[in-house]
Structures are given as C-alpha cells and as structure tokens.
Protein backbone atom coordinates (compact mmCIF):
# COMPACT_ATOMS: atom_id res chain seq x y z
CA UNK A 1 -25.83 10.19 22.82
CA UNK A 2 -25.47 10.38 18.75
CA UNK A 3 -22.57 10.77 17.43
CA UNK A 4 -21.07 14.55 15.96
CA UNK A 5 -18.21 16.08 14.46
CA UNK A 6 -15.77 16.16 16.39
CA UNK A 7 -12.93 17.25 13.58
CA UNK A 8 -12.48 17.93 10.12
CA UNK A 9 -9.71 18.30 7.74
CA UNK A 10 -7.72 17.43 3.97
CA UNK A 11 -5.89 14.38 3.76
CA UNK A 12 -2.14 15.21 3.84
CA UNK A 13 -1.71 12.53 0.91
CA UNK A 14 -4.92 12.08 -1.30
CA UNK A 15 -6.33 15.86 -0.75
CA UNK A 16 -9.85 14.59 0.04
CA UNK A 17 -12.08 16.24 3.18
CA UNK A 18 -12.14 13.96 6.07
CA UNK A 19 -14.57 14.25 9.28
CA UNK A 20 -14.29 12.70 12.54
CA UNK A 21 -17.16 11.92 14.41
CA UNK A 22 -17.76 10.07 17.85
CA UNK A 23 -19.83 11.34 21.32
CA UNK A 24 -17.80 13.43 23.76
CA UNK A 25 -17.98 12.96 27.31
CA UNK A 26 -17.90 15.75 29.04
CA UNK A 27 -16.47 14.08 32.19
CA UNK A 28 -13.61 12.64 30.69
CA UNK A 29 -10.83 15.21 30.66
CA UNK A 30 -8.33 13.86 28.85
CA UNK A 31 -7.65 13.70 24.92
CA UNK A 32 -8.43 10.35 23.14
CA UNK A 33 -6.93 9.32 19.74
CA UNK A 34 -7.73 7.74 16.73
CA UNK A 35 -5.38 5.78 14.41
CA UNK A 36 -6.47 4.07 11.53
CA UNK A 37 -6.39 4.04 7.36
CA UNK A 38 -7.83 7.26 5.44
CA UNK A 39 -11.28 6.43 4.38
CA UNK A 40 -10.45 7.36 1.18
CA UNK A 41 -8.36 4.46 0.75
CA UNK A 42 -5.29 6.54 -0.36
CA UNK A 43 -3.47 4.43 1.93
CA UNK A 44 -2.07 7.34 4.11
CA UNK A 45 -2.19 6.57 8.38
CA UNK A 46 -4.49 8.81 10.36
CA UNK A 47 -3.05 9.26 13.79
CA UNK A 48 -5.56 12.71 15.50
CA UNK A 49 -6.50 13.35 19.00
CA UNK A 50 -9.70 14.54 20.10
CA UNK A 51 -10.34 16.56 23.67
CA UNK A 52 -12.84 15.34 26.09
CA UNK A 53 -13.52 11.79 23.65
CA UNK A 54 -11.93 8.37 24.53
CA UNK A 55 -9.94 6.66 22.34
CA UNK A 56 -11.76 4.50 20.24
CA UNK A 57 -14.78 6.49 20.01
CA UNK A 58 -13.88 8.23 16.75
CA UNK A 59 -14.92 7.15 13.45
CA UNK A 60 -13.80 8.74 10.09
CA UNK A 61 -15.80 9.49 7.21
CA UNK A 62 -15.31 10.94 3.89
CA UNK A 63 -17.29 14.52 4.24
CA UNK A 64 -19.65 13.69 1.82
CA UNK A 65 -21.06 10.66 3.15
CA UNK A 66 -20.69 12.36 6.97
CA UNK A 67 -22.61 15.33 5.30
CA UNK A 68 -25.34 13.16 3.65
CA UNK A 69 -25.97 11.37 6.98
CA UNK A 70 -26.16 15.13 8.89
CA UNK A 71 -29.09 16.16 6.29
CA UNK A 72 -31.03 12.91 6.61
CA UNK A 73 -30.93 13.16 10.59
CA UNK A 74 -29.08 9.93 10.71
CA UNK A 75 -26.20 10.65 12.91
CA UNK A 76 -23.22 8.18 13.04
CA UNK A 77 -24.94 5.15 14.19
C-alpha cells in the first residue's frame, strides 16, 4: 500500500508546513508515534501520534517536496 498523508501542520519553532505520511492499517487499532528532528532542520523535536498507523511507519516531509511527489504520482516510496 503507498504511502499518504496522514497529518499536516506548522512547525512550533521554524514556522514551516510539515506533512506526515506513512500507510495505515486498518486492523491495527491503536495510535502509533513518530519522534524525530523537523525536516526543516530548525532543530526543533517532533514527537505526533497517528490513529490506526504503527509506530515507525511515519515519515516527515517538508509540504513542498510531499506536494511535488503527490502531483508526479510518486507517493512516499
């Protein structure tokens, strides 16, 4: 299954659009997490959950370059 948005929001620190992306499973009923750096490189800690995605799964983007792959039909491979 290819990847889709799964969240978007501004960075609390640099301003900038983030999207998170990943494949939901729809029988897993829990909420998964991700933790990690901004991708802007701001250097501000990302800790989101996600319903129905497993921790791990979830890979952040800056909305531009999430955007650009949306309009080419290239997913989040």
């Amino acid at each position: 299954m290819a990847d889709q948005e799964v969240g978007r929001w501004t960075c609390s620190k640099c301003g900038h659009l983030i999207v998170a992306a990943g494949s939901r499973s729809g029988g897993f009923p829990g909420i998964g997490a991700f933790s990690g750096p901004c991708p802007w490189e701001c250097g501000v800690w990302i800790n989101r959950g996600f319903r129905k995605i497993r921790t791990g799964q979830v890979k952040v983007f800056r909305a531009a370059e999430w955007d650009q792959r949306e309009l080419f039909g290239m997913g989040a491979a």
